[in-house]
Protein backbone atom coordinates (compact mmCIF):
# COMPACT_ATOMS: atom_id res chain seq x y z
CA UNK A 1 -24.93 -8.10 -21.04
CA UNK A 2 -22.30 -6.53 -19.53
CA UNK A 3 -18.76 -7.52 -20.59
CA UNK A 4 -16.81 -10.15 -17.93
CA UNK A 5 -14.26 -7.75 -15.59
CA UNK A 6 -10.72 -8.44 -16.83
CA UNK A 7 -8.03 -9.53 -13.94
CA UNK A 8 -6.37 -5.69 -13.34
CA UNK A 9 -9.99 -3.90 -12.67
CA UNK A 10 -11.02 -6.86 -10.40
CA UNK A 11 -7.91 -6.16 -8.32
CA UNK A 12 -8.07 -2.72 -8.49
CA UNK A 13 -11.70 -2.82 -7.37
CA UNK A 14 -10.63 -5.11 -4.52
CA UNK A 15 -8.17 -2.81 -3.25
CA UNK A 16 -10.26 0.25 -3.71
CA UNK A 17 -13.22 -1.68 -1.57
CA UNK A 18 -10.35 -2.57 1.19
CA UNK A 19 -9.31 0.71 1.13
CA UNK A 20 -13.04 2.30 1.74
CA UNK A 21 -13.21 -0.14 4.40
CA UNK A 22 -10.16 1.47 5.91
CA UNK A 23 -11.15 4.79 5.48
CA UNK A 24 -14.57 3.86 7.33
CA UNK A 25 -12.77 2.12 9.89
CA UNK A 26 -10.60 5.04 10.43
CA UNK A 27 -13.04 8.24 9.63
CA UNK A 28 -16.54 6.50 10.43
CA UNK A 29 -18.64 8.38 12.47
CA UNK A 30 -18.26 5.96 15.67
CA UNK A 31 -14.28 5.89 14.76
CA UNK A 32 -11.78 6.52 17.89
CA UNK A 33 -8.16 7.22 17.95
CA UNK A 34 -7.74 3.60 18.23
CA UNK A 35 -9.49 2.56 15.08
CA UNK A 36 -8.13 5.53 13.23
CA UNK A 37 -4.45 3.47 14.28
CA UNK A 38 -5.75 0.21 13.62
CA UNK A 39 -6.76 1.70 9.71
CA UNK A 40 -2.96 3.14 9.51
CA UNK A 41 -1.42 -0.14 11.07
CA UNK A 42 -3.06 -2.27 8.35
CA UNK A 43 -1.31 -0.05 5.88
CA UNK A 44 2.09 -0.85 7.91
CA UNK A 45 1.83 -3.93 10.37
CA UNK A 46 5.50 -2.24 12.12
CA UNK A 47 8.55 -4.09 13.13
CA UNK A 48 10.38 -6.24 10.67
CA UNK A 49 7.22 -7.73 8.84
CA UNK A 50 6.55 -7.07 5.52
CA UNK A 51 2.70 -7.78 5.15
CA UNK A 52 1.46 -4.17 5.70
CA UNK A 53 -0.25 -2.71 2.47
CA UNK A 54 2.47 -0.30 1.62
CA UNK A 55 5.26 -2.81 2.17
CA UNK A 56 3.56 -5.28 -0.20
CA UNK A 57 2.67 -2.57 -3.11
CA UNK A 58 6.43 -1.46 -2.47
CA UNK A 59 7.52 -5.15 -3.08
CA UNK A 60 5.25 -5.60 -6.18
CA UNK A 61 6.62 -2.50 -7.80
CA UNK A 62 10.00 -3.89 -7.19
CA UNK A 63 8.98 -6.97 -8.44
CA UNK A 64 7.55 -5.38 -11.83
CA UNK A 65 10.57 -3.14 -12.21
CA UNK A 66 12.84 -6.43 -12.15
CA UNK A 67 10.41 -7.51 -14.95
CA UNK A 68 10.59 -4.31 -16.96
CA UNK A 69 14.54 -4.56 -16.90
CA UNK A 70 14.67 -7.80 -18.37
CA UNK A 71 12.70 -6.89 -20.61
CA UNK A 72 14.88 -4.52 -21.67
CA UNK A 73 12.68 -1.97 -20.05
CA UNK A 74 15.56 -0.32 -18.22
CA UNK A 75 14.00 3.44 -18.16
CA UNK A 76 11.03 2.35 -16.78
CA UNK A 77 12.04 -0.34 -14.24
CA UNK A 78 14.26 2.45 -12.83
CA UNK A 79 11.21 4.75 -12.38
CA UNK A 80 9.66 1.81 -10.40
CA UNK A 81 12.38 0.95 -8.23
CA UNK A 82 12.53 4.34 -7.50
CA UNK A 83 8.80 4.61 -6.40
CA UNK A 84 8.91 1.17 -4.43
CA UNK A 85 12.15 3.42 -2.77
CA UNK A 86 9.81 6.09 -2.21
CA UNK A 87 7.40 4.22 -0.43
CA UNK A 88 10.05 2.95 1.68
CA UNK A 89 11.75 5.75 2.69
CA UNK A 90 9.52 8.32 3.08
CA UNK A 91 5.95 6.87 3.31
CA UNK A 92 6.63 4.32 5.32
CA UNK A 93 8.76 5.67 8.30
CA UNK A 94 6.14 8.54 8.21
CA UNK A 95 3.53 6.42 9.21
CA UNK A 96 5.47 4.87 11.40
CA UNK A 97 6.29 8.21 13.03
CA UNK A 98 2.49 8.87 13.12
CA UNK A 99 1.57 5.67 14.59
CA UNK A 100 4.18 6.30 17.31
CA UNK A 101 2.24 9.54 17.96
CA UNK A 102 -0.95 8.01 18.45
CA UNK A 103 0.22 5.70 20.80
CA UNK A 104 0.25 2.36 18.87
């Protein structure tokens, strides 16, 4: 019998299933220019909301990195801030910029 999945690989295997999904949506072989944006705008829903994919894995790794500092975890929680400020200020307004392009 296999052993039960532990909480981490479930969620990892449900984001790497919504993220195949995505990747049909966008690169299927029926896929237009509008589903390839409709794939990239579920990574960034625009505008001021946060609920895109990127903004919420930005948020959790800022949310983590507050944990690691107080747990005295200062090296590391710095490393994560700085990848949550990675995503949003580089990947972020990129896709943005690319969504513009497409016409969304």
């Amino acid at each position: 019998m296999a052993a039960p999945l532990d909480d981490a690989t479930r969620a990892r295997a449900t984001i790497t299933v919504g993220l195949d999904w995505l990747r049909q949506l966008a690169l299927g072989d029926t896929a237009d220019i509008e589903d390839t944006a409709g794939a990239l705008q579920a990574l960034h829903h625009g505008g001021d909301s946060r609920d895109g994919a990127l903004d919420v894995l930005a948020d959790l790794l800022d949310d983590i990195a507050a944990r690691c500092d107080d747990d005295g975890q200062e090296h590391a929680a710095e490393h994560l801030s700085e990848a949550a400020a990675a995503i949003r200020g580089q990947a972020i307004p990129r896709l943005r910029s690319a969504l513009a392009d497409l016409g969304d």
